[in-house]
Protein backbone atom coordinates (compact mmCIF):
# COMPACT_ATOMS: atom_id res chain seq x y z
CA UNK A 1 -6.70 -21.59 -4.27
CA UNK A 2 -7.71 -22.78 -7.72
CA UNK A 3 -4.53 -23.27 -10.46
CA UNK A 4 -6.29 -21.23 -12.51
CA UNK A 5 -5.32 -18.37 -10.15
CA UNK A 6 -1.74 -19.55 -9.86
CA UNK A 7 -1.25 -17.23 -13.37
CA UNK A 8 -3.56 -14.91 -12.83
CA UNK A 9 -2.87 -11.67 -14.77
CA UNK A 10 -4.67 -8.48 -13.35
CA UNK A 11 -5.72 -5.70 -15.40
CA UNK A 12 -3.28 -2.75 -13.44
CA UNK A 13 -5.26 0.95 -13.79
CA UNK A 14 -5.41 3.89 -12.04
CA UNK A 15 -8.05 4.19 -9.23
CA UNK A 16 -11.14 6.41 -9.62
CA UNK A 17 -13.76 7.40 -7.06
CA UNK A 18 -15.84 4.48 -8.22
CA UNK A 19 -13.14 2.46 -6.65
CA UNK A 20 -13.96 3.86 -3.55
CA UNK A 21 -16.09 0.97 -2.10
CA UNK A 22 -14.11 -1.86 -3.11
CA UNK A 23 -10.95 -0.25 -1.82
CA UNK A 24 -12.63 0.20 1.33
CA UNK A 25 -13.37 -3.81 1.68
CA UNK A 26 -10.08 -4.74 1.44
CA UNK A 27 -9.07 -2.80 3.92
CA UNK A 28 -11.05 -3.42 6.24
CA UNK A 29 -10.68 -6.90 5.63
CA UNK A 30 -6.78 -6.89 6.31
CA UNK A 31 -7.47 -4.68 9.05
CA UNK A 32 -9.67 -7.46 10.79
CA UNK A 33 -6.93 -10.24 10.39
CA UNK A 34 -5.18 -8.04 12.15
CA UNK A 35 -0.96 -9.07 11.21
CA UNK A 36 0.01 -6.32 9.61
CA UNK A 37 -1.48 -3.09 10.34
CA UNK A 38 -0.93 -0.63 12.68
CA UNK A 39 -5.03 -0.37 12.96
CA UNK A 40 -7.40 -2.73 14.78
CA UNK A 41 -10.84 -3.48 13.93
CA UNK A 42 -12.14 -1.86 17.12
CA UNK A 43 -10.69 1.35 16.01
CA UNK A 44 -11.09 1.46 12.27
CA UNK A 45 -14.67 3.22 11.35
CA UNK A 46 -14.20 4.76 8.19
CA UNK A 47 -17.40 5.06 6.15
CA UNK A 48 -17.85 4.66 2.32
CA UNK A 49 -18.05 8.55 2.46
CA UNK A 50 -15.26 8.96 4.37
CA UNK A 51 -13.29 6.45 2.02
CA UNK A 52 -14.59 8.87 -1.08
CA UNK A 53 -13.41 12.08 0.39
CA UNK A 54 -9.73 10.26 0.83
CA UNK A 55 -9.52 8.92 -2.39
CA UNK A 56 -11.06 12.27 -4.12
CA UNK A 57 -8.30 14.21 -2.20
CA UNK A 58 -5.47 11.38 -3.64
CA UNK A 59 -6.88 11.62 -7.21
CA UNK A 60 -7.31 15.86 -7.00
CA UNK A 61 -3.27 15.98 -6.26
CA UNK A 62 -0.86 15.39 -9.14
CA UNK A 63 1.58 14.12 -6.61
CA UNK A 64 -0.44 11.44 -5.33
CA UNK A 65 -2.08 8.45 -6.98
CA UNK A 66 -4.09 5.25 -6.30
CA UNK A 67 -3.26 2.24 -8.72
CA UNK A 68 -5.61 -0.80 -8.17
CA UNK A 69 -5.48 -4.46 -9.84
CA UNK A 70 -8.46 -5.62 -11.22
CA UNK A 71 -9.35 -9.46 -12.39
CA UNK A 72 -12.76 -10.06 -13.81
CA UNK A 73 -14.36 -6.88 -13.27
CA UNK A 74 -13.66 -7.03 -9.22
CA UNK A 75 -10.75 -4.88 -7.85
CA UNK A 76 -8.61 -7.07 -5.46
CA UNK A 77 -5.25 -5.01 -4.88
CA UNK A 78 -4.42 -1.38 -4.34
CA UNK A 79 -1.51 0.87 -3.74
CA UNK A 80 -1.47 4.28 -2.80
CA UNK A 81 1.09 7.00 -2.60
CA UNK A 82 0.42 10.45 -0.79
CA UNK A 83 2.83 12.96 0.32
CA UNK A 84 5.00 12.86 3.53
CA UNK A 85 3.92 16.31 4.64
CA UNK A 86 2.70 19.51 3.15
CA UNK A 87 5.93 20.94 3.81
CA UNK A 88 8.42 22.78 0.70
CA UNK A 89 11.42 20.72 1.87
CA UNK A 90 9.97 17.43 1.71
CA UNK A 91 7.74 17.96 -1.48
CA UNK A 92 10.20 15.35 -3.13
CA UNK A 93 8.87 12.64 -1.00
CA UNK A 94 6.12 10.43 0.37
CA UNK A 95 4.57 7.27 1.29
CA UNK A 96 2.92 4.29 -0.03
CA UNK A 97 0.81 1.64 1.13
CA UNK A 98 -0.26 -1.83 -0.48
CA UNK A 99 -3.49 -4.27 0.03
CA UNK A 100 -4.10 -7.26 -1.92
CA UNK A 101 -7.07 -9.43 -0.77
CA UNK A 102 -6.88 -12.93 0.73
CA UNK A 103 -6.57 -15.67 -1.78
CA UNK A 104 -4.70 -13.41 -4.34
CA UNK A 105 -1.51 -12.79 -2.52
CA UNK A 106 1.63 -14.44 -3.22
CA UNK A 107 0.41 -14.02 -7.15
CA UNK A 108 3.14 -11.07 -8.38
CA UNK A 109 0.38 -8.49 -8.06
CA UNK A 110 2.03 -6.80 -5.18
CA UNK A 111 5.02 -6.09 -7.94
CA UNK A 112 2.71 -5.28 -10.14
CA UNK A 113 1.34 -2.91 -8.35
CA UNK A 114 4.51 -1.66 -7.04
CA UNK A 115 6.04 -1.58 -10.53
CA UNK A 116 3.67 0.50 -11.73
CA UNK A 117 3.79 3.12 -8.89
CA UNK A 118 7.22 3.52 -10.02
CA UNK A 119 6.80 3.52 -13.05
CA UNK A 120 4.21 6.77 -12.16
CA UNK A 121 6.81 8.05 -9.49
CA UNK A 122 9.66 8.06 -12.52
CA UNK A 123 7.58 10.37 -14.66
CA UNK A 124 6.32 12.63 -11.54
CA UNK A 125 8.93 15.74 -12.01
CA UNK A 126 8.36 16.25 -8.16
CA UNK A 127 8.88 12.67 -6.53
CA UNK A 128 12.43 12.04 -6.36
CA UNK A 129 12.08 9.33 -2.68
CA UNK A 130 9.07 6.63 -2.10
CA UNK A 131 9.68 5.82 1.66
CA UNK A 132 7.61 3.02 3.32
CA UNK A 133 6.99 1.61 6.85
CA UNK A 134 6.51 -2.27 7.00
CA UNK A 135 6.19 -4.60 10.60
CA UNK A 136 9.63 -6.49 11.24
CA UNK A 137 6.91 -9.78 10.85
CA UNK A 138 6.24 -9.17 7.34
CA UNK A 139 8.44 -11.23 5.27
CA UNK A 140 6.89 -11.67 1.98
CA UNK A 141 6.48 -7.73 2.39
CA UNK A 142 10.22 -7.15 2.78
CA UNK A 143 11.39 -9.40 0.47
CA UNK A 144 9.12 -7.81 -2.44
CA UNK A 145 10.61 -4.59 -1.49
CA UNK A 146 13.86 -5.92 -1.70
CA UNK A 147 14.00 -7.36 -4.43
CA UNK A 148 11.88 -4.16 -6.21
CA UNK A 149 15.30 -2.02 -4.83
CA UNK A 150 14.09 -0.41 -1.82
CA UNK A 151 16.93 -0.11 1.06
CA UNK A 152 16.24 -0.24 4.60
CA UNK A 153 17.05 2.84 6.19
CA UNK A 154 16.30 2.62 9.71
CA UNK A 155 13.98 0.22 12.40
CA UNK A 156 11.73 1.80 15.04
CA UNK A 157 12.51 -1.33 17.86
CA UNK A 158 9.11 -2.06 19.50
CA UNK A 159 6.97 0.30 17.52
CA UNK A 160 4.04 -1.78 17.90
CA UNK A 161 2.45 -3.57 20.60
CA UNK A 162 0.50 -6.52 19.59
CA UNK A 163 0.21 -8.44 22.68
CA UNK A 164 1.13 -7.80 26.38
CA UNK A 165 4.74 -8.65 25.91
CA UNK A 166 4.80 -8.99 22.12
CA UNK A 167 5.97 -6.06 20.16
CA UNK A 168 7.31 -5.62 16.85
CA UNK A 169 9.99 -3.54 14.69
CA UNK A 170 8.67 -0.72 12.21
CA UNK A 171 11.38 -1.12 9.61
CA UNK A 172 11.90 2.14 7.03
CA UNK A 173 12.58 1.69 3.71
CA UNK A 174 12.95 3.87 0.48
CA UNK A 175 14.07 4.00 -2.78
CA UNK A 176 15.54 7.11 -4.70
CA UNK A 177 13.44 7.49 -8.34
């Protein structure tokens, strides 16, 4: 990785449609390295339409968003938050997920990112818990959340399968906004 990256500064916005494309590369990239997803390559086919009907859906709810970092003109990380369930007594809550692509990780855009989902979440009258699921493997992932104030608040032991023989934890996280 160039130095010049090493203090790299992403423009953070809020995702729109035309997003929809680039958002879809990541994740299929981190999907096909295949460490931290529940998803395999075999079994992830979403099409660019598909990918524009989920992210119109996100950005049509006021209780959902999709914040991506941007550098140069090229969107390289994304978080998204969507509702739990579309159920009255857990209205106050939902989930995120995060992708930054290879050779911009370990940069601070995963806070960034996070940061400014809570910052969104803080000003959302309805969101009152962001919850999270992250593989038991994913250090760098579980420190950031740490450190960011999330809590562990329960492990699924052998959740997922990698390997015959190898599984891993799901651990659950949240923090109260």
């Amino acid at each position: 990785m160039s130095s010049e990256n090493d203090t790299i500064s992403p423009i953070i916005r809020n995702g729109t449609i035309e997003d929809s494309e680039a958002v879809l590369k990541i994740q299929k990239s981190i999907v096909a390295e295949g460490k931290y997803l529940i998803a395999v390559s075999e079994e992830f086919h979403r099409t660019l339409s598909q990918q524009r009907e989920w992210i119109q859906t996100i950005l049509d709810n006021k209780n959902e968003t999709l914040i991506v970092a941007e550098k140069d003109g090229e969107v390289i990380g994304w978080i998204v938050f969507q509702m739990t369930h579309n159920r009255k007594r857990l209205s106050h809550t939902g989930t995120f997920g995060m992708m930054i692509k290879d050779g911009y990780r370990e940069l601070g855009i995963g806070k960034s990112l996070l940061s400014a989902l809570l910052v969104w979440a803080e000003k959302n009258p309805v969101i009152e818990k962001i919850s999270l699921g992250v593989f038991s493997t994913n250090h760098r992932a579980i420190s950031l959340y740490k450190k960011m104030g999330f809590i562990e608040e329960g492990r699924k032991i052998k959740e997922f399968k990698m390997n015959e023989g190898e599984y891993v934890d799901d651990i659950l996280m949240y923090k109260l906004v």
